[in-house]
Protein backbone atom coordinates (compact mmCIF):
# COMPACT_ATOMS: atom_id res chain seq x y z
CA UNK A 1 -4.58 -8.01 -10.47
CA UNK A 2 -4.02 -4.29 -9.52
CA UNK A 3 -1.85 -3.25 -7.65
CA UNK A 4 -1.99 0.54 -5.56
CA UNK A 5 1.06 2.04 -5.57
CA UNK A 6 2.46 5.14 -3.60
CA UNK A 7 3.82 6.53 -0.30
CA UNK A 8 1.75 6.55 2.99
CA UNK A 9 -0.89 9.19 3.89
CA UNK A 10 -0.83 9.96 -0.13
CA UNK A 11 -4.71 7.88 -0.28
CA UNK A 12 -3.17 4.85 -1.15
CA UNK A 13 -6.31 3.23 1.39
CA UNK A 14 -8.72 5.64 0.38
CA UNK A 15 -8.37 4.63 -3.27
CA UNK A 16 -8.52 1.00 -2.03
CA UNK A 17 -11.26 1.79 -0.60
CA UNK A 18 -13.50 3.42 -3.71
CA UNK A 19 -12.66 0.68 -5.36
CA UNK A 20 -14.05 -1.74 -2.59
CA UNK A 21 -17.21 -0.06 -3.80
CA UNK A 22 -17.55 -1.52 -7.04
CA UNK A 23 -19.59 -4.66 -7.59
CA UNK A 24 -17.03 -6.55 -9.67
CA UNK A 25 -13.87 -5.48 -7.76
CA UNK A 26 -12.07 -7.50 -4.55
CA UNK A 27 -10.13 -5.23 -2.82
CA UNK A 28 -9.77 -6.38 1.07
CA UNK A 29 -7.31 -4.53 3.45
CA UNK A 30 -3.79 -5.03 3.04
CA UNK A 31 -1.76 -8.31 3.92
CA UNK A 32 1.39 -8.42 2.00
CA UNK A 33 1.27 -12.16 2.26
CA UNK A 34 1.30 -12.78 -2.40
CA UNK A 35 5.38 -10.91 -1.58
CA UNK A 36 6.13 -12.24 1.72
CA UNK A 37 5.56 -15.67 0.79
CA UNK A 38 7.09 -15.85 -2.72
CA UNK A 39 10.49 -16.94 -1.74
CA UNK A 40 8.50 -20.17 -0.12
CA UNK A 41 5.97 -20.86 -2.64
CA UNK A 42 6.84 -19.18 -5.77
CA UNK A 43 8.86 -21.66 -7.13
CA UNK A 44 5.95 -24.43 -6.86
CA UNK A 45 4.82 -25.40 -10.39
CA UNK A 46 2.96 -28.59 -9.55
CA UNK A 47 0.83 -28.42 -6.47
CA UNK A 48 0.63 -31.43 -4.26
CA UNK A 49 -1.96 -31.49 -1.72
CA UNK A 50 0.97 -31.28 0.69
CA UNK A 51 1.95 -27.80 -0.70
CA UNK A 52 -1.62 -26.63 -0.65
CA UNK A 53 -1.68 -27.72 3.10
CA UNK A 54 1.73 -25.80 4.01
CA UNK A 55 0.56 -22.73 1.93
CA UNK A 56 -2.84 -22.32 3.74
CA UNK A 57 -0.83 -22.69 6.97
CA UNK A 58 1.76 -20.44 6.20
CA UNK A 59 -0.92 -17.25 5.73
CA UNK A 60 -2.27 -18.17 8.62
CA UNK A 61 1.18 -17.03 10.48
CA UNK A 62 0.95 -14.04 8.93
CA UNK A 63 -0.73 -11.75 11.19
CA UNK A 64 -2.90 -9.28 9.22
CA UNK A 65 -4.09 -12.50 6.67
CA UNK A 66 -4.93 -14.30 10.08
CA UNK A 67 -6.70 -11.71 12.58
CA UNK A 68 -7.95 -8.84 10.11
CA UNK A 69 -9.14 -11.18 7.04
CA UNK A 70 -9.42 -14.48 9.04
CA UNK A 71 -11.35 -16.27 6.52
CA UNK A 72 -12.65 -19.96 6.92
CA UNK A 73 -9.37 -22.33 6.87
CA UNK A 74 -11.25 -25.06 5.64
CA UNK A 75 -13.12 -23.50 2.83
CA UNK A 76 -10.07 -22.40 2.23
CA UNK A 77 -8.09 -25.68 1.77
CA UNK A 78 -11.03 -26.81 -0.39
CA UNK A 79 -10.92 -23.98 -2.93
CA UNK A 80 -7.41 -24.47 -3.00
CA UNK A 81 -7.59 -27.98 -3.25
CA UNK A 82 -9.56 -27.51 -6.40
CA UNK A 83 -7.49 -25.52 -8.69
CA UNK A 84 -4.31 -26.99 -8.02
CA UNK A 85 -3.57 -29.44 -10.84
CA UNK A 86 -3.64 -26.17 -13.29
CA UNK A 87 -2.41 -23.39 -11.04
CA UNK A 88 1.11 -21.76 -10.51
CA UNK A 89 1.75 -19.72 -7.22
CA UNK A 90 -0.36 -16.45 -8.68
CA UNK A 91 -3.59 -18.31 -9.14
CA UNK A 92 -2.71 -19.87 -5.55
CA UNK A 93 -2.45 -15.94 -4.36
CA UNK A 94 -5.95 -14.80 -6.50
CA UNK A 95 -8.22 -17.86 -4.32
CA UNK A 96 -6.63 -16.18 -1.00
CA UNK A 97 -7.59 -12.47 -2.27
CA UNK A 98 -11.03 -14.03 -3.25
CA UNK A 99 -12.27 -15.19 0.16
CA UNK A 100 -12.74 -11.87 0.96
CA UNK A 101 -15.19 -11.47 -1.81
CA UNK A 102 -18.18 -11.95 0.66
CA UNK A 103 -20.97 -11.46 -1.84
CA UNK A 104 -19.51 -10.33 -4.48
CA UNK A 105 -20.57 -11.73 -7.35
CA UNK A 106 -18.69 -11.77 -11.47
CA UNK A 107 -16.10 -10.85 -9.77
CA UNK A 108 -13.30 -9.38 -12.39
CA UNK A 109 -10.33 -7.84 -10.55
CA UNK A 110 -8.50 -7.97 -7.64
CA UNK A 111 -6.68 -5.33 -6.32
CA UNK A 112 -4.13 -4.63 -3.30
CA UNK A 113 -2.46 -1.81 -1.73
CA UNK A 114 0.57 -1.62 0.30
CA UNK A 115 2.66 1.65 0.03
CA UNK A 116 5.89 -1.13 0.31
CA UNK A 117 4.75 -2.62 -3.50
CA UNK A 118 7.23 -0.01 -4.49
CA UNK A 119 10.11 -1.68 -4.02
CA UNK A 120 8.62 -5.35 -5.04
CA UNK A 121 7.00 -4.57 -8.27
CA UNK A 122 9.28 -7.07 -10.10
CA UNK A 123 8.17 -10.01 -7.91
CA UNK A 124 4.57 -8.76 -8.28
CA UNK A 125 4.86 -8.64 -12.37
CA UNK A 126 6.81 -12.72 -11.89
CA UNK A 127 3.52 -13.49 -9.72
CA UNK A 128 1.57 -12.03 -11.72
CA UNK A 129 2.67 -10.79 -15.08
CA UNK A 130 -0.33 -9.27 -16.60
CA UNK A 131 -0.40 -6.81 -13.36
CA UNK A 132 -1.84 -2.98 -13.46
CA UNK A 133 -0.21 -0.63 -11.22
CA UNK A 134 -2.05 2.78 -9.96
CA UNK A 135 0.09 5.23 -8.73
CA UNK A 136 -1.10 8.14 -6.33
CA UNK A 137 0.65 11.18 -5.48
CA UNK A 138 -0.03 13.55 -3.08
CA UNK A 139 1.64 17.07 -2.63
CA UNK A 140 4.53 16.44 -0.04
CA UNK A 141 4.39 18.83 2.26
CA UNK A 142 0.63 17.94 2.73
CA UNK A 143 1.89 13.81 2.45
CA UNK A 144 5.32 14.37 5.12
CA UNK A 145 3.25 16.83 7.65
CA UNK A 146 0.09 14.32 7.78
CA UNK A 147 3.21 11.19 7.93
CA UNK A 148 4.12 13.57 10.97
CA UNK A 149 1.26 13.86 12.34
CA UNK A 150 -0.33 10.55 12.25
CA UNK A 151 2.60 8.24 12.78
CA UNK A 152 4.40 10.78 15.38
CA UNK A 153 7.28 10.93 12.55
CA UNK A 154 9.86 12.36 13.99
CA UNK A 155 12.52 11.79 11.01
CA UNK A 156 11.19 14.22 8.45
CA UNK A 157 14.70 14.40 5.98
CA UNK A 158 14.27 10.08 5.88
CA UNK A 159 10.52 10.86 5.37
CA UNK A 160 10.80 13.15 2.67
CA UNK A 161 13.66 10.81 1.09
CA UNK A 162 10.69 8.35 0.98
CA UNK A 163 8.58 10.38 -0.72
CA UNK A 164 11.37 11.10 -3.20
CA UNK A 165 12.54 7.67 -3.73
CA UNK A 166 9.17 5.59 -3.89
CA UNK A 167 7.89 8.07 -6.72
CA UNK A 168 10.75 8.24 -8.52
CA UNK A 169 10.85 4.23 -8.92
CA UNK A 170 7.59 4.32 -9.75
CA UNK A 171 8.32 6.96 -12.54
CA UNK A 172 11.64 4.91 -14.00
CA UNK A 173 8.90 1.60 -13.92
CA UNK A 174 6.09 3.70 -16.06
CA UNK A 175 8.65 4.57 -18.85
CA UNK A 176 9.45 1.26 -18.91
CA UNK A 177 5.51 -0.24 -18.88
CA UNK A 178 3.32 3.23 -19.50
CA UNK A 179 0.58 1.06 -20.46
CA UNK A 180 0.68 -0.82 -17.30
CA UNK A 181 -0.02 2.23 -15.16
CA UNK A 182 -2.19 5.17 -14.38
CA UNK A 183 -1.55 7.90 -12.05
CA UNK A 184 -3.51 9.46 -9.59
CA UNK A 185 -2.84 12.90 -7.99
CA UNK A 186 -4.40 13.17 -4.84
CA UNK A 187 -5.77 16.59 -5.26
CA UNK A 188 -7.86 15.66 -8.09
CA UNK A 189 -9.20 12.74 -6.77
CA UNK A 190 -10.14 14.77 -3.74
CA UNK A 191 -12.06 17.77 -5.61
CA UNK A 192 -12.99 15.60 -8.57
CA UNK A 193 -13.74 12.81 -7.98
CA UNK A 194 -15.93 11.14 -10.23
CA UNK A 195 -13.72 12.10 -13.62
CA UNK A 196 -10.53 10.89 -12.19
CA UNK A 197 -12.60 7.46 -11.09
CA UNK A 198 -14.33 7.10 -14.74
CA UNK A 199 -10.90 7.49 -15.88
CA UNK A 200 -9.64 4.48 -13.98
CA UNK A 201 -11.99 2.84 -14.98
CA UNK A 202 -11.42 3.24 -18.41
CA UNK A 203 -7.87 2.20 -17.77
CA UNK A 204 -9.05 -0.91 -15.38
CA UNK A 205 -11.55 -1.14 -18.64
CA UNK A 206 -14.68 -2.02 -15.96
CA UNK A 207 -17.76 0.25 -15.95
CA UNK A 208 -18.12 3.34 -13.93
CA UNK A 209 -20.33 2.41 -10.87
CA UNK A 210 -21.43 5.84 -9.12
CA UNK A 211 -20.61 3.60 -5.55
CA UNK A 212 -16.83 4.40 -6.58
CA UNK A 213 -17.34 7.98 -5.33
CA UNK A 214 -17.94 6.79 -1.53
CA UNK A 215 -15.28 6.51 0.87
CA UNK A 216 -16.92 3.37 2.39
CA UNK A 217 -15.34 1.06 4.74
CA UNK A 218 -13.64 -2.17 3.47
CA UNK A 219 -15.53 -5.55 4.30
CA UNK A 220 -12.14 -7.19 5.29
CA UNK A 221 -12.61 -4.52 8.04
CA UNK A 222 -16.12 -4.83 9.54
CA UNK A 223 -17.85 -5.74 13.00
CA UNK A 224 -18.31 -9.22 11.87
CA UNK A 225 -14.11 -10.20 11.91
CA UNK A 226 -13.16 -11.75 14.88
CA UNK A 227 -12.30 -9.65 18.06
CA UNK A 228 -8.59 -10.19 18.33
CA UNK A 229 -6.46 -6.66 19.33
CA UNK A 230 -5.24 -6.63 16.33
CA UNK A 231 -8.24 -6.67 14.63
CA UNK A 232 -9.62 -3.99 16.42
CA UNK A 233 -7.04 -1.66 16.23
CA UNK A 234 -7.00 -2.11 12.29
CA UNK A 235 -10.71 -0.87 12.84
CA UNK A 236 -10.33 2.10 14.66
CA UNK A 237 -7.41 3.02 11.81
CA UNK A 238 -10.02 1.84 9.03
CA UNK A 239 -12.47 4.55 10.77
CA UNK A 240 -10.19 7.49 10.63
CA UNK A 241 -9.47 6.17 6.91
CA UNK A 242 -13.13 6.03 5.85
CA UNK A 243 -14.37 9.61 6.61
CA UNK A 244 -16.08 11.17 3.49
CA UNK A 245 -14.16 12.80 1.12
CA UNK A 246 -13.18 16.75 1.93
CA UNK A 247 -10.65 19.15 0.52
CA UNK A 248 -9.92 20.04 3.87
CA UNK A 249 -6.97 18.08 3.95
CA UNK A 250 -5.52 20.08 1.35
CA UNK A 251 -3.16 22.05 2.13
CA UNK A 252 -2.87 21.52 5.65
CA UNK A 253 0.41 22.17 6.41
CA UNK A 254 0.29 25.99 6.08
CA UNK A 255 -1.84 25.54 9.78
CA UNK A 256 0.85 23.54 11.26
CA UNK A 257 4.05 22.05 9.94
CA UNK A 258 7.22 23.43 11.77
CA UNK A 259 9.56 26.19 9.56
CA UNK A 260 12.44 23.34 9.86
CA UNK A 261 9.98 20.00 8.46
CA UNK A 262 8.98 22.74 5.53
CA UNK A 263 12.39 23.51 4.77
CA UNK A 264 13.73 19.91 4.72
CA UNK A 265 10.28 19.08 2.86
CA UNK A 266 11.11 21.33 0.02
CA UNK A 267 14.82 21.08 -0.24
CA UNK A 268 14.62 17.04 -0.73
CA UNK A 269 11.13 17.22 -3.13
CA UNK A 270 10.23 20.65 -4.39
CA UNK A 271 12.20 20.50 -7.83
CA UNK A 272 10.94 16.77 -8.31
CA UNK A 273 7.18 17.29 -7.27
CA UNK A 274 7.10 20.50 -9.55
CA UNK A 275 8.60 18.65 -12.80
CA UNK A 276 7.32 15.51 -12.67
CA UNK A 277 3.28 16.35 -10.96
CA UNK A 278 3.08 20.65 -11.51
CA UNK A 279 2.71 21.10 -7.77
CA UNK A 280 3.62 24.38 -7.54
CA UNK A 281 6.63 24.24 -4.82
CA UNK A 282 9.30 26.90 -4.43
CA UNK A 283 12.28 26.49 -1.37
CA UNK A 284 10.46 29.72 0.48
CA UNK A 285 13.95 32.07 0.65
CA UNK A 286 12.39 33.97 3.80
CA UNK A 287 12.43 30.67 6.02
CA UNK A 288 15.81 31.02 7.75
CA UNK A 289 15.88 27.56 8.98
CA UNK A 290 19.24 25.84 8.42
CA UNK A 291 19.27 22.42 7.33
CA UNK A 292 22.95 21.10 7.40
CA UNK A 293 23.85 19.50 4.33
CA UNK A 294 25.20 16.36 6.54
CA UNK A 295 22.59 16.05 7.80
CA UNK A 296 20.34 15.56 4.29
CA UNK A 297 23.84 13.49 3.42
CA UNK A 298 22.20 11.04 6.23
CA UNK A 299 18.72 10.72 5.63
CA UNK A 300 19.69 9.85 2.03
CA UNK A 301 21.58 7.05 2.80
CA UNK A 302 19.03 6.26 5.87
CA UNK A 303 16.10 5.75 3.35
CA UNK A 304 18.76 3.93 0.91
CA UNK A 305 19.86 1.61 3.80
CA UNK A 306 16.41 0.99 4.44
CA UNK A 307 14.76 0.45 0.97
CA UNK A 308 17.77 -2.44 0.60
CA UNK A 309 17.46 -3.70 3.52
CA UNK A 310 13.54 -4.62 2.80
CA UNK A 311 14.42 -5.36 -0.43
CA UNK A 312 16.63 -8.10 0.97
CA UNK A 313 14.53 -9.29 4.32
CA UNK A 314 11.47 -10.00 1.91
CA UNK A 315 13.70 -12.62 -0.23
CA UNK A 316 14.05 -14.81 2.62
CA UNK A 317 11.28 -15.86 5.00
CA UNK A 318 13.22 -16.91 7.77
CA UNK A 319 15.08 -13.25 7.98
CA UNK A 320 11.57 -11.66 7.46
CA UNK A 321 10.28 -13.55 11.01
CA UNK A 322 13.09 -12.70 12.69
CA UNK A 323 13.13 -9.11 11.59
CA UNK A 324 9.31 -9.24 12.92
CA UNK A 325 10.10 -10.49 16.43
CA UNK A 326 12.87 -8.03 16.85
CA UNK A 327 10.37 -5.02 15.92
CA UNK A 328 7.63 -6.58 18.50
CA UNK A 329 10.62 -7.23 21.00
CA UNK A 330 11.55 -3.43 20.50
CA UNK A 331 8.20 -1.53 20.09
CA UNK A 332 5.52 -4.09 21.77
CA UNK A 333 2.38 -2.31 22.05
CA UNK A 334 3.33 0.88 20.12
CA UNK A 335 4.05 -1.68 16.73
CA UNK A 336 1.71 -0.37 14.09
CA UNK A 337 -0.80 -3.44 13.11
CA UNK A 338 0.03 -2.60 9.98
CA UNK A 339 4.05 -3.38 10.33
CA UNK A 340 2.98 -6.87 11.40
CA UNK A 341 4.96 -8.28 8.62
């Protein structure tokens, strides 16, 4: 298992989908369902077909597992039905993953992405304790103007909290594992490609396969999934996500981010992005923007709040449902397909 590690808009599907292009790698659009479902299942060490049963109905309430993936229930059941008299709750997780494997054949890793696996890489290393993480970084002006942008952000100090706090978990987690993760800086990926993928590789230990350099869609994500709204709105995102690979998007906020979202940006990340990743990032002295410092005070403990409070909503199912019919309740049509969970 691999795991894709980093804050949105920093590539995190992009890189999931390069590696969609190798012939030995499963890696189908993301479903948190191996986290969600943990506190349920995890515990399981002998399978019953009963268990087996309520586990392949219990991804099929999860909405993104159901209407994006929507693989065949029953061949489902019987694949599951066949391992379980040797299988704990990660091998359980690895026969979901592989029905989106289409034709893929020798298939030797599995790998998923959800910018959230930040906080929840300790349950991911109990599922699955031989785990690989790849971490991507992209510069965060470029990462919080595109968040801005795409998302309609309108919280940029919470936003750029984000970007400070998922990277610098992920940093405290490599010194304690370095062998169990590579990092990826956006940039290079971007301008060179095929180094920075032989390099993974070399970590993954897999062969290069020139296909990696191709931003090509995902196959969860194709015209052949069935025609639910959901569905097709994770399409139309999975276009905009599979466009081929530019520099343009480097650098982009010099066109258009606000004098206030570039002050906040670089007061909350410049000293950590320039230490830790040599992005060259200085607090620009002749933008006269004032942020007020209680104002920073809150969007720290906003993005602290928050990161606890999905800390503590994914350790219980029950909360985790009723956290997802508030958010529908509250945003209906405007909820992102991808905060289905």
């Amino acid at each position: 298992m691999v795991f894709i590690l980093g804050k949105e808009r920093s590539g995190t599907s992009l890189l999931q989908n390069m590696l969609n292009a190798h012939p030995t790698i499963v890696a189908p659009s993301e479903s948190k369902f191996a986290v969600l479902f943990y506190p349920k299942f995890g515990h399981v060490k002998k399978w019953s077909e009963q268990d087996v049963l309520r586990f392949a109905d219990a991804l099929y309430t999860e909405p993104l597992f159901a209407h994006v993936w929507h693989p065949d229930k029953k061949k489902l059941i019987d694949e599951l039905l066949a391992v379980k008299d040797n299988a704990d709750y990660g091998i359980m997780c690895k026969v979901a993953y592989l029905q989106m494997k289409n034709d893929k054949i020798n298939v030797q890793l599995i790998s998923d992405k959800n910018p959230h696996y930040v906080l929840f890489t300790d349950t991911l290393l109990r599922i699955f304790p031989a785990a690989k993480f790849i971490h991507i970084v992209r510069e965060p002006r470029d990462n919080i103007y595109s968040h801005i942008t795409s998302f309609k952000g309108k919280n940029t100090i919470f936003t750029a909290y984000q970007w400070l706090g998922f990277n610098s978990i992920v940093e405290e987690n490599k010194r304690k594992m370095p062998q169990a993760y590579f990092t990826v800086i956006y940039e290079d990926l971007v301008n060179n490609t095929e180094s920075v993928m032989r390099n993974l590789c070399g970590f993954l230990k897999i062969e290069y396969n020139p296909e990696m350099k191709e931003n090509k869609p995902l196959s969860s994500i194709s015209n052949e999934f069935v025609k639910t709204e959901m569905a097709e709105r994770a399409a139309a995102i999975n276009d905009q996500l599979t466009k081929p690979l530019t520099s343009d998007n480097i650098g982009k906020w010099k066109n258009g981010m606000s004098a206030y979202d570039r002050k906040v940006t670089e007061i909350v990340t410049a000293d950590f992005a320039r230490k830790l990743y040599n992005y060259e990032i200085e607090i620009d002295i002749t933008n006269k923007v004032s942020v007020p410092a209680i104002k920073l005070l809150y969007g720290r403990y906003l993005y602290n709040t928050w990161a606890a409070f999905t800390r503590f909503r994914f350790r219980y199912l029950a909360i985790n449902r009723a956290y997802l019919k508030y958010k529908k309740a509250v945003k209906g049509d405007k909820l992102p397909y991808w905060e289905y969970y």
